[in-house]
N, C-alpha and C. Protein backbone atom coordinates (compact mmCIF):
# COMPACT_ATOMS: atom_id res chain seq x y z
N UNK A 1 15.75 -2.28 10.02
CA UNK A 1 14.99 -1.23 10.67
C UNK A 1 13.93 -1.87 11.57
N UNK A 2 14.52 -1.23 12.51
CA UNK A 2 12.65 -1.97 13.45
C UNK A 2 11.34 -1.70 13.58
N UNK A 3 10.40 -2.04 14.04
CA UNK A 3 8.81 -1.72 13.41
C UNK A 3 8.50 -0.87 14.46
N UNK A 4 9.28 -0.43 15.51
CA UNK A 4 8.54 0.38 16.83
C UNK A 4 9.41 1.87 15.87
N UNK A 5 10.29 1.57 15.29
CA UNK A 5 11.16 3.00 14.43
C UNK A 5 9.87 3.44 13.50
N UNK A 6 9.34 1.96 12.52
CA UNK A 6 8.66 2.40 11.33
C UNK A 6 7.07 3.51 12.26
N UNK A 7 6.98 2.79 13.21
CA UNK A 7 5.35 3.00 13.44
C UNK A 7 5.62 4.81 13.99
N UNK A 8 6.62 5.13 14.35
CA UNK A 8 6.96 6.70 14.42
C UNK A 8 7.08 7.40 13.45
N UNK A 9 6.73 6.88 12.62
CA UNK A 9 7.12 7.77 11.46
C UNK A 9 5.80 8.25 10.67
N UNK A 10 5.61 9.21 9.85
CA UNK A 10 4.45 9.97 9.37
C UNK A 10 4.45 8.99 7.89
N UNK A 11 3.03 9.13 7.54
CA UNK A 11 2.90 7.99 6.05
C UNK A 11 3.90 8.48 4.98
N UNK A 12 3.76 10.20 4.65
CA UNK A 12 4.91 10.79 4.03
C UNK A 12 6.01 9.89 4.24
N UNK A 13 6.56 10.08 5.38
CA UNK A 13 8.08 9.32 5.72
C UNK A 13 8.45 8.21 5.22
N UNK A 14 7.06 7.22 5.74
CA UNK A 14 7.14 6.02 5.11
C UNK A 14 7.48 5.71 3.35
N UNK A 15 6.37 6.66 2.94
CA UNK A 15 5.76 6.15 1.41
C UNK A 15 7.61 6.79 1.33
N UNK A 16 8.52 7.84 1.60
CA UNK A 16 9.73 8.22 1.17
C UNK A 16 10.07 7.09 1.36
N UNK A 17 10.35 6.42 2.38
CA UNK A 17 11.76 5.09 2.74
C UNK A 17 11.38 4.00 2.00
N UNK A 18 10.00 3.80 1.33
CA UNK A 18 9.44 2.35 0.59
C UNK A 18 10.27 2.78 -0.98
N UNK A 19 9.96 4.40 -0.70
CA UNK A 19 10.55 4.24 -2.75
C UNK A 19 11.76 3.71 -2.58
N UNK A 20 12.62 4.49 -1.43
CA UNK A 20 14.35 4.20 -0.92
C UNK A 20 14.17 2.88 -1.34
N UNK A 21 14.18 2.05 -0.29
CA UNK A 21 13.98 0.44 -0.50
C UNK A 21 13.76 0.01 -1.62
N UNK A 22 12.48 0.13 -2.06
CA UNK A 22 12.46 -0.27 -3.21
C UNK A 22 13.41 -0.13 -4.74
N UNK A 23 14.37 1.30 -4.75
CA UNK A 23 15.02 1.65 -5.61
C UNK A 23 16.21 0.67 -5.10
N UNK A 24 16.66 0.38 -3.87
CA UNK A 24 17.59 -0.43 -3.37
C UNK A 24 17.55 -1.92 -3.63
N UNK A 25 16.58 -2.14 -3.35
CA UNK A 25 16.02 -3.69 -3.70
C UNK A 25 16.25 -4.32 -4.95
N UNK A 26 15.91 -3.09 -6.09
CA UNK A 26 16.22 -3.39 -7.63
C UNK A 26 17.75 -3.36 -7.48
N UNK A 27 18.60 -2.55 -7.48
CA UNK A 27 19.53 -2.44 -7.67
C UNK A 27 20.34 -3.95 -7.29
N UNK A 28 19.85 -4.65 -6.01
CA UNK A 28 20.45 -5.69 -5.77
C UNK A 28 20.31 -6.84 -6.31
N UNK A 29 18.89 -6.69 -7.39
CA UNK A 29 18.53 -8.00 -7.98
C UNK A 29 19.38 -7.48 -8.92
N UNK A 30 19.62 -6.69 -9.65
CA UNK A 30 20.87 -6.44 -10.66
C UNK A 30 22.19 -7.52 -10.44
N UNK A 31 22.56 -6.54 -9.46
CA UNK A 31 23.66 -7.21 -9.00
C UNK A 31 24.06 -8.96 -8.43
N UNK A 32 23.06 -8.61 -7.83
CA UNK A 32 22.75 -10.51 -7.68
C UNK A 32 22.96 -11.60 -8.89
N UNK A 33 21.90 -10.84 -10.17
CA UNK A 33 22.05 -11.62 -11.33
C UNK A 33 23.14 -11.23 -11.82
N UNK A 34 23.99 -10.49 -11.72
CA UNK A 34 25.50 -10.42 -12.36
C UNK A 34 26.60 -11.09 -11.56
N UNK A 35 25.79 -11.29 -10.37
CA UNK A 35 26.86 -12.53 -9.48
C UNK A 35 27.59 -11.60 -8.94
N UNK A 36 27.69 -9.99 -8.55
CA UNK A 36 28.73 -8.85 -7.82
C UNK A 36 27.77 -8.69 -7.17
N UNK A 37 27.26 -9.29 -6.15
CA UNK A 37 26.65 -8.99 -4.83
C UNK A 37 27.52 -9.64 -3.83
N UNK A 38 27.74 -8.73 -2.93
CA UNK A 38 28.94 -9.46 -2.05
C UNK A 38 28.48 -9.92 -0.69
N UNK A 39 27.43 -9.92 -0.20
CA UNK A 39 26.30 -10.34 0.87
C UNK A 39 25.02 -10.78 0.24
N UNK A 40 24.65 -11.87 -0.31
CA UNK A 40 23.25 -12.16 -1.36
C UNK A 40 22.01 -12.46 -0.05
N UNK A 41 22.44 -12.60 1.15
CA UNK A 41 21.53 -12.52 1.96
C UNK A 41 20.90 -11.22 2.79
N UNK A 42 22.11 -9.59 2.19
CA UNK A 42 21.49 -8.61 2.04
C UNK A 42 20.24 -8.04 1.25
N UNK A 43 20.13 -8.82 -0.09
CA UNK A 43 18.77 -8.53 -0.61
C UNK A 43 17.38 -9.67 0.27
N UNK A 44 17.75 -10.47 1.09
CA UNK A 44 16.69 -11.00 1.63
C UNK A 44 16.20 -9.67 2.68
N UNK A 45 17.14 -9.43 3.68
CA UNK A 45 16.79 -8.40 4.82
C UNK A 45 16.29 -6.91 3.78
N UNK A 46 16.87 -7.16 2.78
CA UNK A 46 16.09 -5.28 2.21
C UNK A 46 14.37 -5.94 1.97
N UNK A 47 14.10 -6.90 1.28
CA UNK A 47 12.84 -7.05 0.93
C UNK A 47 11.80 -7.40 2.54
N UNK A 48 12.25 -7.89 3.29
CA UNK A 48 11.72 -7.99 4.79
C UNK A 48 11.78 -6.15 5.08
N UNK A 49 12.68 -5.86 4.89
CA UNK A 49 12.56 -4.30 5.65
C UNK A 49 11.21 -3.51 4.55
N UNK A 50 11.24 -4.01 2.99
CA UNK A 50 10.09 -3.53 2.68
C UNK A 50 8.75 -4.07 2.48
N UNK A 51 8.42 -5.30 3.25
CA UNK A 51 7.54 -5.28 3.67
C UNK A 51 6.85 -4.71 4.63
N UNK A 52 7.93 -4.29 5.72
CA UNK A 52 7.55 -4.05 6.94
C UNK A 52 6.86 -2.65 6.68
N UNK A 53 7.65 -1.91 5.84
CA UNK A 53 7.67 -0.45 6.17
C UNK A 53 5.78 -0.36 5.62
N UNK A 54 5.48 -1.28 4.22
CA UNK A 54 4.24 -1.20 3.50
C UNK A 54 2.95 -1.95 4.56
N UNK A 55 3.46 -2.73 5.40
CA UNK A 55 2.54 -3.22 6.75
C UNK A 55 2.26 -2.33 7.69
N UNK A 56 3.64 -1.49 8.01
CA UNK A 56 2.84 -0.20 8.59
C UNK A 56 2.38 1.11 7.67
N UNK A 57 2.62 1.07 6.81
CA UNK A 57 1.59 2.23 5.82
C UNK A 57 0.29 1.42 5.84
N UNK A 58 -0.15 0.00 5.44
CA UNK A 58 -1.41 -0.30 5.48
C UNK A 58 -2.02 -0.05 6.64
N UNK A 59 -1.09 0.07 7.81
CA UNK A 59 -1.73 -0.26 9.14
C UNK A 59 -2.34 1.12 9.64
N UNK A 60 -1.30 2.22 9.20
CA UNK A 60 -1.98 3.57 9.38
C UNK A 60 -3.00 4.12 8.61
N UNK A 61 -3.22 3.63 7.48
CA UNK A 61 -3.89 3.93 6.56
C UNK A 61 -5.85 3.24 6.61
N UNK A 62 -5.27 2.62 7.44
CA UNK A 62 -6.70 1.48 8.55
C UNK A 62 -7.28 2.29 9.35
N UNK A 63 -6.29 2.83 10.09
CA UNK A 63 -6.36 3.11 11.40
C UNK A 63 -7.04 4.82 11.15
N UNK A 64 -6.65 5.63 10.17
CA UNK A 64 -7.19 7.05 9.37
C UNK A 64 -8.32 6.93 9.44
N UNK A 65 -8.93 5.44 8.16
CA UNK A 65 -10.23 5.71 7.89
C UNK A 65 -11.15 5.11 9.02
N UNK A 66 -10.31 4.51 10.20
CA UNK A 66 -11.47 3.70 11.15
C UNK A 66 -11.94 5.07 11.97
N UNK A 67 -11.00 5.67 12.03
CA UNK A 67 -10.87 7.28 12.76
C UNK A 67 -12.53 8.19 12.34
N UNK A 68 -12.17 8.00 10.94
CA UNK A 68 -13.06 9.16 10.25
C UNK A 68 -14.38 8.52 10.02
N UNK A 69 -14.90 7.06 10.34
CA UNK A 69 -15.96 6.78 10.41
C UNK A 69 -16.90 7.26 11.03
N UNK A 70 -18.38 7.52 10.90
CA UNK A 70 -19.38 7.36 11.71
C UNK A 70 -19.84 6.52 12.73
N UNK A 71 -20.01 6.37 14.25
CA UNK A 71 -20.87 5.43 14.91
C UNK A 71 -21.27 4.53 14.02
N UNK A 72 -21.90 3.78 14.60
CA UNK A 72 -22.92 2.69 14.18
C UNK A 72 -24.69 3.41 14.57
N UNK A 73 -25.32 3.48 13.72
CA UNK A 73 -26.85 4.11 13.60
C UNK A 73 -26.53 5.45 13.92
N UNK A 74 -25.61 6.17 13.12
CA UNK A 74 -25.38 7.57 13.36
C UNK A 74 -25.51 8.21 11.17
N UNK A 75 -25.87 6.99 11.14
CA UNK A 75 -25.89 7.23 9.50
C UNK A 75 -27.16 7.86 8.52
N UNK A 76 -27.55 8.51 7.20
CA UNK A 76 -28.64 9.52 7.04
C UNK A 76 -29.97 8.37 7.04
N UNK A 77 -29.82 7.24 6.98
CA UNK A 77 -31.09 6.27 7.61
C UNK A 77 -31.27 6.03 8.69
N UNK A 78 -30.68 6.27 9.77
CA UNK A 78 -31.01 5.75 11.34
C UNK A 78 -32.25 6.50 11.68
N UNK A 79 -32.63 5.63 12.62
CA UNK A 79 -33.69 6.42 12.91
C UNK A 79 -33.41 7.49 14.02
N UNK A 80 -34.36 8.59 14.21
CA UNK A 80 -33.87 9.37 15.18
C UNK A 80 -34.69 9.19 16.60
N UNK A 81 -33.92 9.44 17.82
CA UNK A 81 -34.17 9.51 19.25
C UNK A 81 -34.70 10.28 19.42
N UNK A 82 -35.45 10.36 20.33
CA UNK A 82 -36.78 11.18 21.33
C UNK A 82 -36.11 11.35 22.28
């Protein structure tokens, strides 16, 4: 999945496709350790795809609270202007 796909997507969306992944991810270390994984360099690309998806949830999740901040000296100690 590519990161210009992930960054379109709503955090909902995301936090959905990380459980996906993640329920996927297990399943392949299963299989891996039973030796019936038939691509073992498919569980490398699932764990890259869930990093990515949790780099852009951190990244939106930055980007929310930088949003909802106050100025700088806009806080209940600043002093006030004349």
């Amino acid at each position: 999945m590519k990161i210009t796909e992930l960054r379109e997507m709503s955090i909902e969306e995301l936090k959905a496709r990380e459980a996906e992944i993640s329920e996927e991810l297990t399943r392949m270390k299963i299989q891996l350790a039973l030796k019936r994984l038939d691509n073992p360099l498919k569980a490398r690309t699932t764990r890259r795809d869930l990093a990515r998806v949790k780099t852009v949830i951190n990244e939106k999740m930055k980007a929310g609270t930088a949003e909802t901040k106050a100025p700088a000296g806009a806080g209940p100690g600043a002093p006030k202007k004349a």
